[in-house]
N, C-alpha and C. Protein backbone atom coordinates (compact mmCIF):
# COMPACT_ATOMS: atom_id res chain seq x y z
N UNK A 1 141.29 67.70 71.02
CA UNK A 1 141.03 66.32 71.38
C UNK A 1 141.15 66.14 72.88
N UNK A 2 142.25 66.81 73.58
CA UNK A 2 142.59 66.67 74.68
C UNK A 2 141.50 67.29 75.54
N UNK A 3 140.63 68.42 75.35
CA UNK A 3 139.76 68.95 75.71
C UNK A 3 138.24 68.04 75.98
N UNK A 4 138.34 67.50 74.94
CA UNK A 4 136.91 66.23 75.72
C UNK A 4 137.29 65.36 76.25
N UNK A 5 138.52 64.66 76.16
CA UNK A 5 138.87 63.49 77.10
C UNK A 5 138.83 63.95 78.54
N UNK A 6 139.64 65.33 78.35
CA UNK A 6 139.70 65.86 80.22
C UNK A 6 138.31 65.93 81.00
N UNK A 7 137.04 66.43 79.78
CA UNK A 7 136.01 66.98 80.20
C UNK A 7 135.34 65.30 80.72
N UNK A 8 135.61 64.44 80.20
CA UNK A 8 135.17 63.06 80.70
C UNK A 8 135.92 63.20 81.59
N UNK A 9 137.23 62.57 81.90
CA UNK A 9 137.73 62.84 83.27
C UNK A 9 137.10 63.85 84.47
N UNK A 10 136.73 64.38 84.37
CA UNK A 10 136.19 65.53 85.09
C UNK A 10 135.10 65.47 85.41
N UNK A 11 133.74 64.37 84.71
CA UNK A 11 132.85 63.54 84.88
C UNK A 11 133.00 62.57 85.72
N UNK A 12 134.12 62.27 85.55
CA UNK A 12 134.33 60.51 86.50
C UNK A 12 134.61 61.51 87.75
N UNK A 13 135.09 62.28 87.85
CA UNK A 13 135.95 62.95 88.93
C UNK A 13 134.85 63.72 90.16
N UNK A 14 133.82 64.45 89.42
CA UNK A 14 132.65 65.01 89.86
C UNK A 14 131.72 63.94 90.57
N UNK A 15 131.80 62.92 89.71
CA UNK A 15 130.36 61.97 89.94
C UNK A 15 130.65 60.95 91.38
N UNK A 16 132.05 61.18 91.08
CA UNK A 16 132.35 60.07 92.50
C UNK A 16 132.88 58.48 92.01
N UNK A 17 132.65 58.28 90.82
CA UNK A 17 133.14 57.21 89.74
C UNK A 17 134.32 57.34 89.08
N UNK A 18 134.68 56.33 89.24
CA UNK A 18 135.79 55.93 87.85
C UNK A 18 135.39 55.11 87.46
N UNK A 19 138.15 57.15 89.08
CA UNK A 19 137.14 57.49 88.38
C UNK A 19 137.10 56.77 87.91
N UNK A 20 130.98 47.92 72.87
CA UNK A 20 131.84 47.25 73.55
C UNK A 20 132.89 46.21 73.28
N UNK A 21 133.27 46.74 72.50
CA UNK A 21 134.30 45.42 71.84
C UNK A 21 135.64 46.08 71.72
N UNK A 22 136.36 44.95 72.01
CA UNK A 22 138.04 45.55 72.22
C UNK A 22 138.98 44.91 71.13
N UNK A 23 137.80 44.77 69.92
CA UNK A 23 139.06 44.39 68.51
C UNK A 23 139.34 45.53 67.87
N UNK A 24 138.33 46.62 67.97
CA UNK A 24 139.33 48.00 67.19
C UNK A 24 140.64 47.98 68.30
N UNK A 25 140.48 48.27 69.36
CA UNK A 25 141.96 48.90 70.03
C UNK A 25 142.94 47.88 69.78
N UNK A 26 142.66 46.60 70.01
CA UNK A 26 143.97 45.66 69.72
C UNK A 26 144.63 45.83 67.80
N UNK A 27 143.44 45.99 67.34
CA UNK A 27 143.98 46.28 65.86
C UNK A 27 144.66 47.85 65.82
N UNK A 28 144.06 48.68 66.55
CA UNK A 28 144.75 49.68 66.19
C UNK A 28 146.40 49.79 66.69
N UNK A 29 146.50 48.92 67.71
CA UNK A 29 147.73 48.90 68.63
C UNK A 29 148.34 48.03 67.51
N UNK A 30 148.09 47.24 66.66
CA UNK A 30 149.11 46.09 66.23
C UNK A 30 149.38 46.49 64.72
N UNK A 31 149.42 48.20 64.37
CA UNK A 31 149.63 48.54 63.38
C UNK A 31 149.14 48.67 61.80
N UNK A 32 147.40 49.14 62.44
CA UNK A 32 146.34 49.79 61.47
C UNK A 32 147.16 50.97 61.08
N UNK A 33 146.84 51.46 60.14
CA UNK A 33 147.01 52.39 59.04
C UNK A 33 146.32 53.42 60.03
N UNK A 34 147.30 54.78 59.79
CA UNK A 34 147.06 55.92 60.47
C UNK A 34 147.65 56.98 59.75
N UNK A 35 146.97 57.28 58.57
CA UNK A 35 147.68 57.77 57.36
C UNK A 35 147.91 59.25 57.80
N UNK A 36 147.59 60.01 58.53
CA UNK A 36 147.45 61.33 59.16
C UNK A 36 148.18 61.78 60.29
N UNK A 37 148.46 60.66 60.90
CA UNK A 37 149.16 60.04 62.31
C UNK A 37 148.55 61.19 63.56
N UNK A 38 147.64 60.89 63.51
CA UNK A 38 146.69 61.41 64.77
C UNK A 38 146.74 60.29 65.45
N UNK A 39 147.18 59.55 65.75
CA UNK A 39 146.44 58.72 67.16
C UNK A 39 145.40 57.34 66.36
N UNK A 40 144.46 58.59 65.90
CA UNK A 40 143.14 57.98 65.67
C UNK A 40 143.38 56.93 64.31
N UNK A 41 142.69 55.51 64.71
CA UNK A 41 143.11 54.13 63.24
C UNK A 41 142.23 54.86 62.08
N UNK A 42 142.89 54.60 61.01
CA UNK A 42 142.02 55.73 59.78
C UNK A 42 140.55 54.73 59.74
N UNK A 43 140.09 53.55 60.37
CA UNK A 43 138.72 52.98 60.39
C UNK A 43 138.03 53.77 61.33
N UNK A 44 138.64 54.37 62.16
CA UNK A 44 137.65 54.69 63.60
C UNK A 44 137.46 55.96 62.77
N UNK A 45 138.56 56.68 62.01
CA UNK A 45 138.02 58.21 61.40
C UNK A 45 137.24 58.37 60.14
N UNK A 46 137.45 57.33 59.85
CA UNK A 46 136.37 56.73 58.49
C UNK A 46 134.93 56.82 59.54
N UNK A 47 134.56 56.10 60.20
CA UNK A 47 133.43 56.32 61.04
C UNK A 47 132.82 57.22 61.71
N UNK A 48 133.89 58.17 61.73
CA UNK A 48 133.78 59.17 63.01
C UNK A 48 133.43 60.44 61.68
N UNK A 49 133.85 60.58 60.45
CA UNK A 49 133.49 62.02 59.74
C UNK A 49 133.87 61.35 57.87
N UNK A 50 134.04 60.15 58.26
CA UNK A 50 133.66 59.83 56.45
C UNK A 50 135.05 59.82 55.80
N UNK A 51 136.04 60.22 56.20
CA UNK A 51 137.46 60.30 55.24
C UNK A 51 138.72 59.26 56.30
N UNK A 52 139.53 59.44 55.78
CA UNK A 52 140.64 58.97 56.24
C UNK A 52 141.62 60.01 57.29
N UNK A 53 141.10 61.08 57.09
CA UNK A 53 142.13 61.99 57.74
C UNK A 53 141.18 63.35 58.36
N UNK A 54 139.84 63.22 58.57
CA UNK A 54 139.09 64.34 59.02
C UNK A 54 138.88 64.60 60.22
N UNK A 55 139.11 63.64 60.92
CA UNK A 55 139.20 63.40 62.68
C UNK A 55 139.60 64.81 63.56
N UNK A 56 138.99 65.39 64.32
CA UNK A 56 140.08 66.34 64.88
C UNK A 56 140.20 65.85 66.34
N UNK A 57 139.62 64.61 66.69
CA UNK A 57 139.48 63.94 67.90
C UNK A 57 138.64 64.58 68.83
N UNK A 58 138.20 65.99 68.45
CA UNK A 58 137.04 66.30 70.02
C UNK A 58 135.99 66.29 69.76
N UNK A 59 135.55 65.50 68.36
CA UNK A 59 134.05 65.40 67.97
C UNK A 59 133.12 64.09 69.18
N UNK A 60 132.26 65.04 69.76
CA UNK A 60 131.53 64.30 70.41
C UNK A 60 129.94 64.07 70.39
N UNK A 61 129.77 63.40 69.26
CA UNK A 61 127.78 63.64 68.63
C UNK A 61 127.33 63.38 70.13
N UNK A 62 127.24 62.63 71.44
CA UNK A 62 126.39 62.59 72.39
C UNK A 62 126.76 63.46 73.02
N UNK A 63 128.09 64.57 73.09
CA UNK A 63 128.30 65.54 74.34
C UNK A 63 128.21 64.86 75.87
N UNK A 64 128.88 63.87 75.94
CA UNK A 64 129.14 62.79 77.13
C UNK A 64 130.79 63.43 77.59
N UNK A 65 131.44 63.82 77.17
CA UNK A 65 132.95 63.86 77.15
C UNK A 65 133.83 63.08 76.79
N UNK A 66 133.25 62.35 75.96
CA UNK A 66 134.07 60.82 75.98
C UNK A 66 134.44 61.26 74.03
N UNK A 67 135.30 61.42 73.72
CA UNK A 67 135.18 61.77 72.08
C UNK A 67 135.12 60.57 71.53
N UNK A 68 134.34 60.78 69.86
CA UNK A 68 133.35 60.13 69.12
C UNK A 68 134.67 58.45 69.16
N UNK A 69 135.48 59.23 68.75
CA UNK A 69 136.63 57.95 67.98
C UNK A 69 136.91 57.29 69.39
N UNK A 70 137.48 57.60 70.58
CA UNK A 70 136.85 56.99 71.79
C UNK A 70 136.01 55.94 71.74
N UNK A 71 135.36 56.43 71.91
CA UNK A 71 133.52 55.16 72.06
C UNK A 71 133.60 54.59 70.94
N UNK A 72 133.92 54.88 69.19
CA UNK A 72 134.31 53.58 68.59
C UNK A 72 134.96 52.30 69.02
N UNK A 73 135.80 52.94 69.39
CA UNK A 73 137.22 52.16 69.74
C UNK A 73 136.89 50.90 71.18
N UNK A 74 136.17 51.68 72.10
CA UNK A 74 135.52 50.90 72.99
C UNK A 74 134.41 49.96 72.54
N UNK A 75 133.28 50.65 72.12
CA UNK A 75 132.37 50.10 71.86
C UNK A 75 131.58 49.67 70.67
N UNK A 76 132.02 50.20 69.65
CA UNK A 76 131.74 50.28 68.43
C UNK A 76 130.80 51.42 67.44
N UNK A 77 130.61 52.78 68.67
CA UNK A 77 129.47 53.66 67.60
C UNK A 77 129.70 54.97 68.51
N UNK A 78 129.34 55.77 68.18
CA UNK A 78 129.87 56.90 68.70
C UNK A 78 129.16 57.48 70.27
N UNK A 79 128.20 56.91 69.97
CA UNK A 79 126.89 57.06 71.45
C UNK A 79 126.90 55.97 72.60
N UNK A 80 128.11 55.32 72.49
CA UNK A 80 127.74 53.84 73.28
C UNK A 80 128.40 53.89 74.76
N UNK A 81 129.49 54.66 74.92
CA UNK A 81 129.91 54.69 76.19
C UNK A 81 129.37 55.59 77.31
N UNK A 82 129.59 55.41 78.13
CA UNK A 82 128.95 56.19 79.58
C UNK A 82 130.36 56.41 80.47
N UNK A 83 130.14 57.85 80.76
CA UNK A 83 131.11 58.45 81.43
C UNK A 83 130.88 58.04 82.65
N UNK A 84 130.18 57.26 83.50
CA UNK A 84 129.49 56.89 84.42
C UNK A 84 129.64 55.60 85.00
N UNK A 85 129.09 54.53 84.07
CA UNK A 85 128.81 53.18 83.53
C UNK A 85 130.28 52.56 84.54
N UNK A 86 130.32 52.02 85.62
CA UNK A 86 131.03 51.02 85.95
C UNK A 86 130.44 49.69 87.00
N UNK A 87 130.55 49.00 85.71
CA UNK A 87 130.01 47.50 85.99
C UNK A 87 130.68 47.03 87.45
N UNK A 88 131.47 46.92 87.53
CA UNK A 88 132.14 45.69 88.49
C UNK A 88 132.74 47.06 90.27
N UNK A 89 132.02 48.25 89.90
CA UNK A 89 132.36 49.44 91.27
C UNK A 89 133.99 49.32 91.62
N UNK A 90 134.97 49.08 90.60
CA UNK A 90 135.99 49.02 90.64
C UNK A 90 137.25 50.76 90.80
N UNK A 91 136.10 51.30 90.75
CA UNK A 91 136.37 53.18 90.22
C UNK A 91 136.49 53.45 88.47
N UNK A 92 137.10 52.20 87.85
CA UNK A 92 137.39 52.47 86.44
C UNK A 92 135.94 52.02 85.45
N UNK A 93 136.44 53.05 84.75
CA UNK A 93 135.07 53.26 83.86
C UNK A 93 134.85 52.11 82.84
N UNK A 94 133.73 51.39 82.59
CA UNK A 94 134.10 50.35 82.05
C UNK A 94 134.55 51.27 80.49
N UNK A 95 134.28 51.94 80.10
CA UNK A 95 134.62 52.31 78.53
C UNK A 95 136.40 51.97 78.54
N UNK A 96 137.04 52.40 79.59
CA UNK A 96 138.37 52.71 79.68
C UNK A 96 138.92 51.35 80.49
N UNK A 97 138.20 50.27 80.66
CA UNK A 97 138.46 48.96 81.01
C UNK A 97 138.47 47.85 79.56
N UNK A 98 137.65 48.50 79.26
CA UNK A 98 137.17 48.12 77.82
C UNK A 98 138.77 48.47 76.50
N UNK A 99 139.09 49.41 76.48
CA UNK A 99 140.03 49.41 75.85
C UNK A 99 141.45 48.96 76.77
N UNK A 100 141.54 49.17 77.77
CA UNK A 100 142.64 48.31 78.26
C UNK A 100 143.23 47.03 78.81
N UNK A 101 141.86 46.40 78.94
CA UNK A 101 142.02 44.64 78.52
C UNK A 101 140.87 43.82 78.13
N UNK A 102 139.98 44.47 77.21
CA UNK A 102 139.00 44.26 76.44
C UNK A 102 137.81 43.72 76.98
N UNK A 103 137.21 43.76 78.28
CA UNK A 103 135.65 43.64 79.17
C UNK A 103 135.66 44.54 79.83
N UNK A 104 134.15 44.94 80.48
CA UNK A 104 134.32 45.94 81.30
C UNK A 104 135.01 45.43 82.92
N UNK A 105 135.21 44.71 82.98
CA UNK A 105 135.78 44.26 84.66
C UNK A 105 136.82 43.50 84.73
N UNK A 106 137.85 43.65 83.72
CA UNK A 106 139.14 43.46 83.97
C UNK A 106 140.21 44.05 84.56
N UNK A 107 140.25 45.45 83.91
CA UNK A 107 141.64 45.62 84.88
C UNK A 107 141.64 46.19 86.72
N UNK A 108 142.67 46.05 86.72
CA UNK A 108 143.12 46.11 88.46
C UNK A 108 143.72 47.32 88.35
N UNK A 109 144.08 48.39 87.35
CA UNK A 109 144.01 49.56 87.69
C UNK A 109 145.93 49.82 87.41
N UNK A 110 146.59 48.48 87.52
CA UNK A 110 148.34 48.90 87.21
C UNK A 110 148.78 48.78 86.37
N UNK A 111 147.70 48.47 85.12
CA UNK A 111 148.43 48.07 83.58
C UNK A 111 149.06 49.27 83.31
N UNK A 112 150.04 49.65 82.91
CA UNK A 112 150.96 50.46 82.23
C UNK A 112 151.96 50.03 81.07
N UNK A 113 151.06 49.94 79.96
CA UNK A 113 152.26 49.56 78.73
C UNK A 113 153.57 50.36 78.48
N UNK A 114 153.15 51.78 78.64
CA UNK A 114 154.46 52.18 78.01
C UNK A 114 155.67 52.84 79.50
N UNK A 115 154.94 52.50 80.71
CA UNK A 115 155.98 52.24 82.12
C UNK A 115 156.15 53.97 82.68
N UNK A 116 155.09 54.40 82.06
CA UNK A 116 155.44 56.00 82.40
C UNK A 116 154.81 56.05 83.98
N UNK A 117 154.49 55.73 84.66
CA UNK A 117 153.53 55.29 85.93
C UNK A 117 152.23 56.17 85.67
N UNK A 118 151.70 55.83 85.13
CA UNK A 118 150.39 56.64 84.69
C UNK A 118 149.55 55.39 84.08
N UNK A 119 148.61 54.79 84.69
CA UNK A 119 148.23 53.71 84.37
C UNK A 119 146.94 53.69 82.68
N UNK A 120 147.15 52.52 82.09
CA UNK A 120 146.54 53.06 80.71
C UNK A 120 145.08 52.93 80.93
N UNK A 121 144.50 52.61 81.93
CA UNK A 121 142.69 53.42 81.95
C UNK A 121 143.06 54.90 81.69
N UNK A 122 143.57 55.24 83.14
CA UNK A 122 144.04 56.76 82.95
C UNK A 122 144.14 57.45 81.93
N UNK A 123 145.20 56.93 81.15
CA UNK A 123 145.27 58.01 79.40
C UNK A 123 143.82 57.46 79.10
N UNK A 124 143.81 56.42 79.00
CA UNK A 124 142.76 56.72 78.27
C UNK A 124 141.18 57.68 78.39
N UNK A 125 140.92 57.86 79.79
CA UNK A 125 140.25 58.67 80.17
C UNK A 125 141.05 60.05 79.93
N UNK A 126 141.95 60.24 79.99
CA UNK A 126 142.61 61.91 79.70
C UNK A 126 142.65 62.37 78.42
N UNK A 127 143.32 61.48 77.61
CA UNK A 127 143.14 61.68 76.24
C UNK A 127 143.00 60.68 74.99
N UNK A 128 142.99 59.25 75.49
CA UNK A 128 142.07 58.53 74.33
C UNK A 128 143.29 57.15 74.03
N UNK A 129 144.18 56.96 74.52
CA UNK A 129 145.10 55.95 74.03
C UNK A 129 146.13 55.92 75.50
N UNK A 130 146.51 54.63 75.32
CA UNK A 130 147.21 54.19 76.53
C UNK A 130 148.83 54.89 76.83
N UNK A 131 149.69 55.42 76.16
CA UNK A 131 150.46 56.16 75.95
C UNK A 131 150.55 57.66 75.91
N UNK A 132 149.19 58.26 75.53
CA UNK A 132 149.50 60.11 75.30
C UNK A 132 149.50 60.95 76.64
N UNK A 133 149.20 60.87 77.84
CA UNK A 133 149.13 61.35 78.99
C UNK A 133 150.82 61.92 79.20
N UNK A 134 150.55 63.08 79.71
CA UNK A 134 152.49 63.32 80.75
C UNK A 134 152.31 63.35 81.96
N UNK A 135 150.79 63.07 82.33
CA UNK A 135 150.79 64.09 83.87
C UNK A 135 150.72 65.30 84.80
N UNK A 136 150.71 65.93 83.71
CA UNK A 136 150.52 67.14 84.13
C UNK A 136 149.51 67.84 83.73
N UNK A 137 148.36 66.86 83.25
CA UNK A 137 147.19 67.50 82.80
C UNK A 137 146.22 67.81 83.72
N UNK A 138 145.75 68.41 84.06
CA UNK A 138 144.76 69.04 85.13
C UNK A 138 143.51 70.09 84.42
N UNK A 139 142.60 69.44 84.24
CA UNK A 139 141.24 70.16 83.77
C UNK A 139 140.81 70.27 84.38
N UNK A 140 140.39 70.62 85.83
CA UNK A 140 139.86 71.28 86.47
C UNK A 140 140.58 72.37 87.19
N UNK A 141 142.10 72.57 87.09
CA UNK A 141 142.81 73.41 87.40
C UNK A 141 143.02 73.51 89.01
N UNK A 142 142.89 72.45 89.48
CA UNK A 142 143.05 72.68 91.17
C UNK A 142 144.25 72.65 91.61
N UNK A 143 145.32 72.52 90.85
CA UNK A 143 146.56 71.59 91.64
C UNK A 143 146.80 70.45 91.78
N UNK A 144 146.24 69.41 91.46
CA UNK A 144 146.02 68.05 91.35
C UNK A 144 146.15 67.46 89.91
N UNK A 145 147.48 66.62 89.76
CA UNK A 145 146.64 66.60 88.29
C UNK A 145 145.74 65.26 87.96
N UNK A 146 145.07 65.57 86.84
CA UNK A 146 144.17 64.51 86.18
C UNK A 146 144.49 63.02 86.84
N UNK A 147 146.09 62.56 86.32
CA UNK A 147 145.78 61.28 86.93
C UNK A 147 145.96 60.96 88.33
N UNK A 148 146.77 61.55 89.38
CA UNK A 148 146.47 61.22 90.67
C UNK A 148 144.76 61.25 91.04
N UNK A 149 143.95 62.63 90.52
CA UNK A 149 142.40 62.53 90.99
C UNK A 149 141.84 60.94 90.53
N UNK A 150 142.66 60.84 89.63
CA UNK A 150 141.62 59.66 88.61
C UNK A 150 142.39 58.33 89.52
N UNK A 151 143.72 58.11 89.81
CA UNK A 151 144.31 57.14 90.13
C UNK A 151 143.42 57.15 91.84
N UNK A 152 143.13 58.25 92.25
CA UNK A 152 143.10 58.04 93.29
C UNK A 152 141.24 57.11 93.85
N UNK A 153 140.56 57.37 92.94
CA UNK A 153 139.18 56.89 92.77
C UNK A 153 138.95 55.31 92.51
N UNK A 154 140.24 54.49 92.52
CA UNK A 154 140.54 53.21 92.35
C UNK A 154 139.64 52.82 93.91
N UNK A 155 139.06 51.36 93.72
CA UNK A 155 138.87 51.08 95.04
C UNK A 155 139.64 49.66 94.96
N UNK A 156 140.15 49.93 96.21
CA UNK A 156 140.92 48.38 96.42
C UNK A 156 140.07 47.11 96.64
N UNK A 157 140.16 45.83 96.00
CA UNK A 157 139.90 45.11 95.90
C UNK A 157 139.55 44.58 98.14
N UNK A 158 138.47 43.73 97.80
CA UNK A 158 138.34 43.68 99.62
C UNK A 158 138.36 44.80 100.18
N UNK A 159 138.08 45.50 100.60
CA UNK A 159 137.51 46.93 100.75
C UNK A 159 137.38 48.49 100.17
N UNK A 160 137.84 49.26 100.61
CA UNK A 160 136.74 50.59 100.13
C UNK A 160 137.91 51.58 100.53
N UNK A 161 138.05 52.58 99.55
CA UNK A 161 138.69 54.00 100.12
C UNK A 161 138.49 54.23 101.45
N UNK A 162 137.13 54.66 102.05
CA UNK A 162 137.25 55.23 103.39
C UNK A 162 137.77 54.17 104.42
N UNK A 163 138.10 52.59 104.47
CA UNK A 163 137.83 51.97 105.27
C UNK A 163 139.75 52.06 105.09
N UNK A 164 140.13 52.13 103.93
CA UNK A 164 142.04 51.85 104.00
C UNK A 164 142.19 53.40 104.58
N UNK A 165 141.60 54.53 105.04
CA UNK A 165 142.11 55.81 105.56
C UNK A 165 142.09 55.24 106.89
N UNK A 166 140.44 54.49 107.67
CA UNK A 166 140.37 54.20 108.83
C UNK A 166 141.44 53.21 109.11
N UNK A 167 141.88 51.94 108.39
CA UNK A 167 142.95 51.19 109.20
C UNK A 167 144.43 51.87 109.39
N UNK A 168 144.20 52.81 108.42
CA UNK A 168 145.76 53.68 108.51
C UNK A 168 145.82 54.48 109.61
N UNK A 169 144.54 55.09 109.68
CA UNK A 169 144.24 55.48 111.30
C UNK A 169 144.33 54.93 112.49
N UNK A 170 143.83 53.85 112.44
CA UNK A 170 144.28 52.70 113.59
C UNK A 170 145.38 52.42 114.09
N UNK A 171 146.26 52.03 112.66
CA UNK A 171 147.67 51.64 113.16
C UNK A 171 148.44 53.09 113.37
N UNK A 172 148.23 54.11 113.06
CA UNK A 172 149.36 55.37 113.68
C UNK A 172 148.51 55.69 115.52
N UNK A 173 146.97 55.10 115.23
CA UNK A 173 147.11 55.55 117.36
C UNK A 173 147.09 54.37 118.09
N UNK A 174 147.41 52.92 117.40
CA UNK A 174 148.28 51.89 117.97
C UNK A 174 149.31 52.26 118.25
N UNK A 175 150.05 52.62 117.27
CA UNK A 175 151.80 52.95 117.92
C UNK A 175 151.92 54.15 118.60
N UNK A 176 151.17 54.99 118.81
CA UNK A 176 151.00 56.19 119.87
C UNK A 176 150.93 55.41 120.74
N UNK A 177 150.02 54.62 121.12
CA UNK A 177 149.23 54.22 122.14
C UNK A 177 150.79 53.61 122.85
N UNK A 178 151.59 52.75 122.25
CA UNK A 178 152.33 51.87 122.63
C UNK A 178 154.16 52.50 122.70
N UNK A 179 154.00 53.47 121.79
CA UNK A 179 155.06 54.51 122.68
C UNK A 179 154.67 55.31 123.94
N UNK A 180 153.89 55.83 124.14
CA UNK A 180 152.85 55.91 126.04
C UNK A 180 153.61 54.98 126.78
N UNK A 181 153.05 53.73 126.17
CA UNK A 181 152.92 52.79 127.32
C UNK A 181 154.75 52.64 127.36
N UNK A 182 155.33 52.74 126.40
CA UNK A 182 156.37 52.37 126.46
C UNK A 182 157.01 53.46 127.73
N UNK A 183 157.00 55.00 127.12
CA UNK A 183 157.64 56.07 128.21
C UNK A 183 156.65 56.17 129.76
N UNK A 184 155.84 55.45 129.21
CA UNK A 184 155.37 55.05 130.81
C UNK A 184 155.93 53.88 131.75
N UNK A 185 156.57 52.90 131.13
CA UNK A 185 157.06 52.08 132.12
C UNK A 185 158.29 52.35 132.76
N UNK A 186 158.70 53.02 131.30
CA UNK A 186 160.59 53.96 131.48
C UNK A 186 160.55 55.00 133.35
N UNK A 187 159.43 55.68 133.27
CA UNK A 187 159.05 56.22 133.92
C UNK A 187 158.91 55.25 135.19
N UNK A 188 158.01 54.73 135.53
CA UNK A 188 158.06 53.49 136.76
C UNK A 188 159.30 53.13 137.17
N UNK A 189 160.02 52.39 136.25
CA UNK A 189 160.98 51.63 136.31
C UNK A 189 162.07 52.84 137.18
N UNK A 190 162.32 53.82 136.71
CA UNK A 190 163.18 54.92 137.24
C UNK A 190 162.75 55.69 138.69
N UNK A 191 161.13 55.32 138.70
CA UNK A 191 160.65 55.80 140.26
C UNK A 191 161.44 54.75 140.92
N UNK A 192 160.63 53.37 140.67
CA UNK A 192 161.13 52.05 141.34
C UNK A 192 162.60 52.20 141.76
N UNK A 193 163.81 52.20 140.82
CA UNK A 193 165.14 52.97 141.19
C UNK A 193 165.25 53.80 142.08
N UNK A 194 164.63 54.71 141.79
CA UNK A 194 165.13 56.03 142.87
C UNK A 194 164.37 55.79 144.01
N UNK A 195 163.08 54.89 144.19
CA UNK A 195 162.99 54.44 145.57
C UNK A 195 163.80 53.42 146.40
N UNK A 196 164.14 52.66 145.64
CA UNK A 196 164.96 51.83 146.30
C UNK A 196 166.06 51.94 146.73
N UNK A 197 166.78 53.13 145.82
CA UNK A 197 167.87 53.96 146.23
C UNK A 197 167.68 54.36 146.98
N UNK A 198 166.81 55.65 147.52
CA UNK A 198 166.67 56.10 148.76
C UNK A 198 166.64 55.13 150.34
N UNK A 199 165.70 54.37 149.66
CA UNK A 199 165.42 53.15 150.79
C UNK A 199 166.68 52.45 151.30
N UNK A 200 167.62 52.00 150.31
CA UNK A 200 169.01 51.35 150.53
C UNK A 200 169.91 52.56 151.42
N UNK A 201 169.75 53.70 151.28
CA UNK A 201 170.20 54.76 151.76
C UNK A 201 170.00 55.29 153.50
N UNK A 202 169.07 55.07 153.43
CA UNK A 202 168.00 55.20 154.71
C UNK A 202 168.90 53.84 155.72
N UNK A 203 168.83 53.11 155.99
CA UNK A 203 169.46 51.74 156.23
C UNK A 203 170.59 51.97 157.06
């Protein structure tokens, strides 16, 4: 299961993105029947392979990365989400906006129900529910894991990734600029001294 969620992650991650109905997830959160206790509500696995307990969670009929019970849960059918698809250029995918406060252009990216700091788009792009993530998942194997790449594809509201690197830039060669000026006056000030000293000397 964990294997197609990452492989979506890894979509959002590649593409430069983050990286429809939200009454299955609220029902599944408020204690649907999960007779198998996979994760998956036994309606979404009823849909997803016909039984109550056949789910293995990495069934993906479109090969999107997004697994089948996934895109139920978001959208209602197994072909409906887009690993891609973000309405509102927020970085988060609407599928994974969609299950964490039920439109595609709601969340702001800090919902965390269960307080692990791993925000619940995140799991849900990693592995399918707002809770299963530890953090230390990394499918592309770089050293990075899954959710910092994914946390980091957020764009801040009023501007843009590259533009919060440039003001951070700004303000560290402002205060260069103004420690200079500072050991530059230190400097004056101590000529000024030692001339006037001499000068008082001279006399």
């Amino acid at each position: 299961m964990k294997f197609v969620l990452r492989f979506a992650a890894a979509v959002f991650i590649a593409s430069g993105m983050l990286l429809t109905s939200s009454t299955a997830v609220i029902a599944a959160e408020s204690g649907v029947s999960d007779i198998d206790n996979d994760r998956i509500p036994d309606t979404v696995e009823l849909a997803v392979c016909g039984s109550l307990a056949c789910a293995t969670g990495e069934e993906d009929a479109d090969a999107d990365g997004i697994a089948d019970w996934v895109e139920i849960m978001a959208c209602g059918n197994a072909t409906c989400a887009s690993a891609t698809a973000d309405t509102d250029k927020d970085g988060i995918p609407d599928f994974a906006e969609k299950l964490t406060c039920g439109n595609n252009t709601c969340a702001k990216g800090k919902e965390d129900a269960d307080g692990d700091g791993i925000g619940d788009w995140i799991e849900f792009v990693i592995c399918g529910d707002r809770s299963c993530a530890t953090g230390a998942e990394d499918y592309n194997a770089n050293g990075i894991s899954d959710a910092d790449e994914l946390a980091a594809c957020v764009v801040v509201p009023g501007g843009s990734l590259a533009l919060t690197g440039v003001f951070w830039g700004l303000i560290v060669l402002l205060a260069l600029l103004f420690v200079a000026l500072g050991v530059t006056l230190q400097i004056r000030r101590k000529r000024k001294a030692a001339a006037a000293s001499v000068e008082s000397l001279s006399l």
